[in-house]
PDB file of N, CA and C in Angstrom:
ATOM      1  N   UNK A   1       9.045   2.017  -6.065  1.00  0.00           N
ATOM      2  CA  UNK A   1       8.272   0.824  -5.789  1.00  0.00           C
ATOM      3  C   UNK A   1       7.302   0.620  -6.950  1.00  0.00           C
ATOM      4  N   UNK A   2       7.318  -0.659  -7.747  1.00  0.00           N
ATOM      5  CA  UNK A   2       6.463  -1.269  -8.849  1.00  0.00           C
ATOM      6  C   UNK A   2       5.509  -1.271  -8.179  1.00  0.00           C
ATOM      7  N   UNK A   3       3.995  -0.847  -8.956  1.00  0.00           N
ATOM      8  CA  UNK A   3       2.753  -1.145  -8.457  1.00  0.00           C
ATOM      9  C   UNK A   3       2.266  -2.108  -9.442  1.00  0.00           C
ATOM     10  N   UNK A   4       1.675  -2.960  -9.114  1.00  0.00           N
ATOM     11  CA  UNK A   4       0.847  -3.751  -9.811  1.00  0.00           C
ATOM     12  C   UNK A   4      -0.596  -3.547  -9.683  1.00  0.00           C
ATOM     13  N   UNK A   5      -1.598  -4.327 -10.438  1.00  0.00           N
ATOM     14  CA  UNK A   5      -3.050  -3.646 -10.285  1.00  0.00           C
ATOM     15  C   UNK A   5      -3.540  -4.946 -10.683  1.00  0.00           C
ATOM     16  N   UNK A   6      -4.488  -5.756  -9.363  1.00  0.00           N
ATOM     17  CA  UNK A   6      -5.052  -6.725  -9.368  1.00  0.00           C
ATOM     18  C   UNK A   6      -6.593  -6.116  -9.165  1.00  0.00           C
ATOM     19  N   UNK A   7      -7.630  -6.812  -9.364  1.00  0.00           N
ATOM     20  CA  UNK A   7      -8.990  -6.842  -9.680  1.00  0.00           C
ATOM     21  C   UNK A   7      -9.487  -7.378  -8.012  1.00  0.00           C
ATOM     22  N   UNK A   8     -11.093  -6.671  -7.844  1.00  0.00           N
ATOM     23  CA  UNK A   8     -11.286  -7.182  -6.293  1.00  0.00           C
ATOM     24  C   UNK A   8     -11.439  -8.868  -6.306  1.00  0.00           C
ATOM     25  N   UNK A   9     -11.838  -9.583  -7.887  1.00  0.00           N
ATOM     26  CA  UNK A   9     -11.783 -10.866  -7.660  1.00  0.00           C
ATOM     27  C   UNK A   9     -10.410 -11.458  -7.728  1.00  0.00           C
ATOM     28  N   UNK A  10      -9.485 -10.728  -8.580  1.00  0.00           N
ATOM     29  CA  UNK A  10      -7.959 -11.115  -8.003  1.00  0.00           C
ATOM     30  C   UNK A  10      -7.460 -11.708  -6.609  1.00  0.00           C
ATOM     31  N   UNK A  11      -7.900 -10.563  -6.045  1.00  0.00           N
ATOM     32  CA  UNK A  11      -7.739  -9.865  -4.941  1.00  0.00           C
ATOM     33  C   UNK A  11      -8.507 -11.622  -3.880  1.00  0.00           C
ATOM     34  N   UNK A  12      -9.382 -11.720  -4.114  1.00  0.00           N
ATOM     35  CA  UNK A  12     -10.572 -12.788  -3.428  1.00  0.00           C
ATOM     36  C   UNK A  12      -9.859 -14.301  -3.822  1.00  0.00           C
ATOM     37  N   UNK A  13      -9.289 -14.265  -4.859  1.00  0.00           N
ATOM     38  CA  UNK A  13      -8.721 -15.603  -5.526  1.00  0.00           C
ATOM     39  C   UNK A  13      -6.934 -16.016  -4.938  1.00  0.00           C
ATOM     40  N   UNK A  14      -6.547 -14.408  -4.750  1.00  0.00           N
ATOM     41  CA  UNK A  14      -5.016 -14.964  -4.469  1.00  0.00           C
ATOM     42  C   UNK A  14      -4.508 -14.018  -3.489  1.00  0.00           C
ATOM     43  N   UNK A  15      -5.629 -13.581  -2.277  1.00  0.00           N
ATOM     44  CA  UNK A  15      -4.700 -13.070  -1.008  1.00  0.00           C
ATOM     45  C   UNK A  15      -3.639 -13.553  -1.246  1.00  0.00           C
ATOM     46  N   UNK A  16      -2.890 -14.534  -0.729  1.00  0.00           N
ATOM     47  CA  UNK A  16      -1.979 -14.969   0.268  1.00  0.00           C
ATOM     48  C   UNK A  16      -1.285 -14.833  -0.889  1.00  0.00           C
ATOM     49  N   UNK A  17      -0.735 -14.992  -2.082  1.00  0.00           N
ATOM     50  CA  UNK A  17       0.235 -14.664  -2.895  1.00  0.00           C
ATOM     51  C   UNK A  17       0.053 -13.293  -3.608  1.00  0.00           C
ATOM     52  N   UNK A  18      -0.705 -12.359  -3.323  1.00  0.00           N
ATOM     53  CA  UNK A  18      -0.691 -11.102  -3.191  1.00  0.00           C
ATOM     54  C   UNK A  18       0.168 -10.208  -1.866  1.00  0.00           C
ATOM     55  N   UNK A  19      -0.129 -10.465  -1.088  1.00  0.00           N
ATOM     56  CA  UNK A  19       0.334 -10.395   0.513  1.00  0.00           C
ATOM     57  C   UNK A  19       1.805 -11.072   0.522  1.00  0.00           C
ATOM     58  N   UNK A  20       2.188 -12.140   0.031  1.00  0.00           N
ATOM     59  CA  UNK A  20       3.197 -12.310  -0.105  1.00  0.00           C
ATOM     60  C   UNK A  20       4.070 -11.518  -0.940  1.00  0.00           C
ATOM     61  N   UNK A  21       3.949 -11.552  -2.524  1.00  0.00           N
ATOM     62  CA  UNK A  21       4.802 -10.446  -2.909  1.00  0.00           C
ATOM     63  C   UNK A  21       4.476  -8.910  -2.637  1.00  0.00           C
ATOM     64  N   UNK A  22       3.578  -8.249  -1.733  1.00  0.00           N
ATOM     65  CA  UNK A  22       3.677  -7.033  -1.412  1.00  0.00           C
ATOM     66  C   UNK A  22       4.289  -7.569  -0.090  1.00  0.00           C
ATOM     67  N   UNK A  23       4.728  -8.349   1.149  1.00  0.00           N
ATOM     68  CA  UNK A  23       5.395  -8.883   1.817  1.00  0.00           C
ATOM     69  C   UNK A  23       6.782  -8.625   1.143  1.00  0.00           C
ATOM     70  N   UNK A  24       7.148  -9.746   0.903  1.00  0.00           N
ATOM     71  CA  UNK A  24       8.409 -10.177   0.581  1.00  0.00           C
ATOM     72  C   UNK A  24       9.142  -9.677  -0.622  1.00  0.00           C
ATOM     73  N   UNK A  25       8.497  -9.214  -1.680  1.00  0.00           N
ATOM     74  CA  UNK A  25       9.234  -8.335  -2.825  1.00  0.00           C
ATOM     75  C   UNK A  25       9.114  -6.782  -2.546  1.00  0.00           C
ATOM     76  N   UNK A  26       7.776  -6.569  -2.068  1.00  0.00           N
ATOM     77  CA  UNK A  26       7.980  -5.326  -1.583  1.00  0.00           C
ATOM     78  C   UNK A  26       7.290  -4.554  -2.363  1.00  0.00           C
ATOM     79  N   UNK A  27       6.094  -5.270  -3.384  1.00  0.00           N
ATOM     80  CA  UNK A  27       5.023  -4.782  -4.458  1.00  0.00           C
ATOM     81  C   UNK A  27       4.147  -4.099  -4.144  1.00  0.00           C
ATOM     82  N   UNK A  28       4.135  -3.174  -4.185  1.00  0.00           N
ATOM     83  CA  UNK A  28       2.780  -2.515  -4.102  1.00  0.00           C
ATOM     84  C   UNK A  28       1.593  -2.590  -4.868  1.00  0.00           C
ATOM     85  N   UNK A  29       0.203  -2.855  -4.407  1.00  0.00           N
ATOM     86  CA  UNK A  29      -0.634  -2.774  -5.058  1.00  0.00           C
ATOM     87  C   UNK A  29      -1.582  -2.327  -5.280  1.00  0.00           C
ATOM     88  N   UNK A  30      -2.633  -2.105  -6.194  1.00  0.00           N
ATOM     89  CA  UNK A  30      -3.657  -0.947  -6.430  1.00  0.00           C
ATOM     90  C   UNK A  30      -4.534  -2.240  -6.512  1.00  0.00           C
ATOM     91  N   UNK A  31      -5.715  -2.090  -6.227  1.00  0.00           N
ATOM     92  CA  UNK A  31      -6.909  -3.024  -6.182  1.00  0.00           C
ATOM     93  C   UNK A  31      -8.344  -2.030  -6.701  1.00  0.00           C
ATOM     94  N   UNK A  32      -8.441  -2.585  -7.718  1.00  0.00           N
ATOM     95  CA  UNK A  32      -9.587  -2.207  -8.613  1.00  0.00           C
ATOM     96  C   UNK A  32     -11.206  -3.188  -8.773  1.00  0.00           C
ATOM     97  N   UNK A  33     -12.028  -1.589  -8.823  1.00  0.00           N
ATOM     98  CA  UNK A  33     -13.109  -2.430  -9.135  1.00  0.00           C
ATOM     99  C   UNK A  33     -14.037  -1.727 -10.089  1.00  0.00           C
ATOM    100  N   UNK A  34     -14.146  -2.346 -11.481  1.00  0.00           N
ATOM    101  CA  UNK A  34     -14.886  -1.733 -12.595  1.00  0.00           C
ATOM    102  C   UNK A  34     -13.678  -0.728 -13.485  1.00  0.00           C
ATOM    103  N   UNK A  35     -12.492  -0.927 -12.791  1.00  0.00           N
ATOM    104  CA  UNK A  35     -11.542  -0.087 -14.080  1.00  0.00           C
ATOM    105  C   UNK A  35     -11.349   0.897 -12.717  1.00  0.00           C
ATOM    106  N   UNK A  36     -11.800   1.563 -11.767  1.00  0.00           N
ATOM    107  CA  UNK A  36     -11.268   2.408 -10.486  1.00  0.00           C
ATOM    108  C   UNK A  36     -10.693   1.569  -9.116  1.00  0.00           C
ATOM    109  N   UNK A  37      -9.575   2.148  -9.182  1.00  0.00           N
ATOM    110  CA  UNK A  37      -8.724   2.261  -8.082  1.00  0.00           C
ATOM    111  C   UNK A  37      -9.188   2.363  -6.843  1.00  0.00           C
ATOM    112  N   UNK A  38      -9.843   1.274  -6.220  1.00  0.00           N
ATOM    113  CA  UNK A  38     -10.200   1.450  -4.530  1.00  0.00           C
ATOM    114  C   UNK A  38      -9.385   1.638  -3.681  1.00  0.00           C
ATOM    115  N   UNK A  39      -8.063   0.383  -3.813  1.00  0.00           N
ATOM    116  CA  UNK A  39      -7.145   1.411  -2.716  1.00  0.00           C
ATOM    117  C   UNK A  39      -6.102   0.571  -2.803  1.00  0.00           C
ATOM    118  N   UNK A  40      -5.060   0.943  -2.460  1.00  0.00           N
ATOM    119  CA  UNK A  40      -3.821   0.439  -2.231  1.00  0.00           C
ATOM    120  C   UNK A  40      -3.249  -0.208  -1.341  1.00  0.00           C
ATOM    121  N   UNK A  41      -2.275  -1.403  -1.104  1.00  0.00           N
ATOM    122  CA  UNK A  41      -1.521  -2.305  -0.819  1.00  0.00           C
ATOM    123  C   UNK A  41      -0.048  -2.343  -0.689  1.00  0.00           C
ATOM    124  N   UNK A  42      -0.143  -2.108   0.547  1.00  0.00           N
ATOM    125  CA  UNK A  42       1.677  -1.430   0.642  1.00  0.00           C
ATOM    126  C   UNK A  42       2.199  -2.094   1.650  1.00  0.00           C
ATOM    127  N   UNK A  43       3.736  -2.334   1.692  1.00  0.00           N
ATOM    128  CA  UNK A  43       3.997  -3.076   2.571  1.00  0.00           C
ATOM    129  C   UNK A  43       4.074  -2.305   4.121  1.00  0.00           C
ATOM    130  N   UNK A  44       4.554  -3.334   4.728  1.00  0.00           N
ATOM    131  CA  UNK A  44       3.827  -2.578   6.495  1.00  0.00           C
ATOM    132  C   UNK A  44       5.186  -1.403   6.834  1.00  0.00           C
ATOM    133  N   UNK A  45       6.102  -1.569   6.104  1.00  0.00           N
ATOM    134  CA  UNK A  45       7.164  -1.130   6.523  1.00  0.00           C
ATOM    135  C   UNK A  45       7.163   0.395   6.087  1.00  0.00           C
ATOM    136  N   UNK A  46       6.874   0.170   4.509  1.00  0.00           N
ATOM    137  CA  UNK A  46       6.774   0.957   3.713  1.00  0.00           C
ATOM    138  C   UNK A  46       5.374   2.326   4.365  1.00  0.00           C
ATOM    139  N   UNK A  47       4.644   1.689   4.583  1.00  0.00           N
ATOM    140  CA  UNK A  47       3.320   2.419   5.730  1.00  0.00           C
ATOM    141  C   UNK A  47       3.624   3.308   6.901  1.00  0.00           C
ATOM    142  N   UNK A  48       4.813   2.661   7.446  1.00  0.00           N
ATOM    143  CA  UNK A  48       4.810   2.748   9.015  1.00  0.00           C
ATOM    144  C   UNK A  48       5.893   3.915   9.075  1.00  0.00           C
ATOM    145  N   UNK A  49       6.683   3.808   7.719  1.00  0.00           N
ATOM    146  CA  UNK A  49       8.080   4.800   7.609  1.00  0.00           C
ATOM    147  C   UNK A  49       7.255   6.087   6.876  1.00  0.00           C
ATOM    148  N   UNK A  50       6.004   6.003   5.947  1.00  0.00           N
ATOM    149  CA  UNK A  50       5.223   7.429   5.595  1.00  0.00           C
ATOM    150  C   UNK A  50       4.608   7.733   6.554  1.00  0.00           C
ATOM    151  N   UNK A  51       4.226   7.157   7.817  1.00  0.00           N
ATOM    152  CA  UNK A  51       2.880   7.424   8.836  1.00  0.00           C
ATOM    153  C   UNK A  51       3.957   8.152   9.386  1.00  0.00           C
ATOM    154  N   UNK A  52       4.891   7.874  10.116  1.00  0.00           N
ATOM    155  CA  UNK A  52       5.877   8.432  10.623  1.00  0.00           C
ATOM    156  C   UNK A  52       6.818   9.664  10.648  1.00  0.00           C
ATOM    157  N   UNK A  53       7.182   9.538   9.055  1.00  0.00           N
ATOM    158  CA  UNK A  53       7.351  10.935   8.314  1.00  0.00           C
ATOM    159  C   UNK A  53       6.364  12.032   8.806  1.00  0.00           C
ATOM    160  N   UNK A  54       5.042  11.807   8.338  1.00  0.00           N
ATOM    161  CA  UNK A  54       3.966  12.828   8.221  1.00  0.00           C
ATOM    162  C   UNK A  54       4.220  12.892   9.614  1.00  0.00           C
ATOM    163  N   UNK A  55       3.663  12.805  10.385  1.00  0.00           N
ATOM    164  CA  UNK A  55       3.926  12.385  12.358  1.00  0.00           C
ATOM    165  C   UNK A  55       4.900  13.908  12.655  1.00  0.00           C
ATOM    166  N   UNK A  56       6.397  13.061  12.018  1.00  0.00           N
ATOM    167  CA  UNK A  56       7.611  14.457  12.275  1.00  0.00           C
ATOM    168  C   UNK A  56       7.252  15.525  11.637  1.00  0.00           C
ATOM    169  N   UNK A  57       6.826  15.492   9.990  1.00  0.00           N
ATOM    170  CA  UNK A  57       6.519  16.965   9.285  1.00  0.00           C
ATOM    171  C   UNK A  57       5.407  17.762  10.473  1.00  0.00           C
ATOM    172  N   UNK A  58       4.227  16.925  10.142  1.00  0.00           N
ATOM    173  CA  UNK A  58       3.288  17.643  11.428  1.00  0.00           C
ATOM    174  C   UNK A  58       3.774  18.152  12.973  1.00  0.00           C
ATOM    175  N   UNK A  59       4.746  17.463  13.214  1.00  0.00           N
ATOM    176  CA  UNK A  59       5.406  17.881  14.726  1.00  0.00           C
ATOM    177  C   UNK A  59       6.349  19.128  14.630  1.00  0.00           C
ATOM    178  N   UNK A  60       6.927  19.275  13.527  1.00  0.00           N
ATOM    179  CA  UNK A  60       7.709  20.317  13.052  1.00  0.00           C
ATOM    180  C   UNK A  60       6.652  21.704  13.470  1.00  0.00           C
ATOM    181  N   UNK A  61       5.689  21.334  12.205  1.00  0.00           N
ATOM    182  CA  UNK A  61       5.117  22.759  11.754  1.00  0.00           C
ATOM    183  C   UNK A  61       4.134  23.327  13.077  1.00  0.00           C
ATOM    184  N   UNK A  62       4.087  22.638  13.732  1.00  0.00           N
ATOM    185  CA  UNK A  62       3.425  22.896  14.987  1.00  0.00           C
ATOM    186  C   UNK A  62       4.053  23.956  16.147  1.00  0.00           C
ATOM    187  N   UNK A  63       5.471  23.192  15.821  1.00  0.00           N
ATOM    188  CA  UNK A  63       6.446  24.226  16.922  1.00  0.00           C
ATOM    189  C   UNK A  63       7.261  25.542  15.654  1.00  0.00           C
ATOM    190  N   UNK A  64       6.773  25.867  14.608  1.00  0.00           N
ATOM    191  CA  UNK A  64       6.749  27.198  14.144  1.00  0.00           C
ATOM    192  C   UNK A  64       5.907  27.521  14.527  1.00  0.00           C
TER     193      UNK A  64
END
């Protein structure tokens, strides 16, 4: 997955076509402020299939 790296005024200027291509292309993004990385922009799918993962790894190591 391509990350791109928009600015928090990016970010303030073009939600909805930010949200769209991390939507619909599937972009991930890093959102910066002053040159650091505040946080990332991932699609919901992409989220929900790592939350999930971790979920099973953690459910695993529990029943060793």
């Amino acid at each position: 997955m391509e990350t791109k790296t928009y600015t928090t005024i990016d970010l303030r200027k073009g939600m909805g076509e930010i949200l769209d291509r991390t939507r619909i292309a599937g972009e991930a993004a890093a959102i910066t402020r002053k040159g650091k990385t505040l946080a990332y922009l991932v699609p919901a799918d992409w989220f929900e299939r790592m939350t999930a993962s971790s979920v099973a790894t953690e459910d695993r190591s529990d029943t060793a």
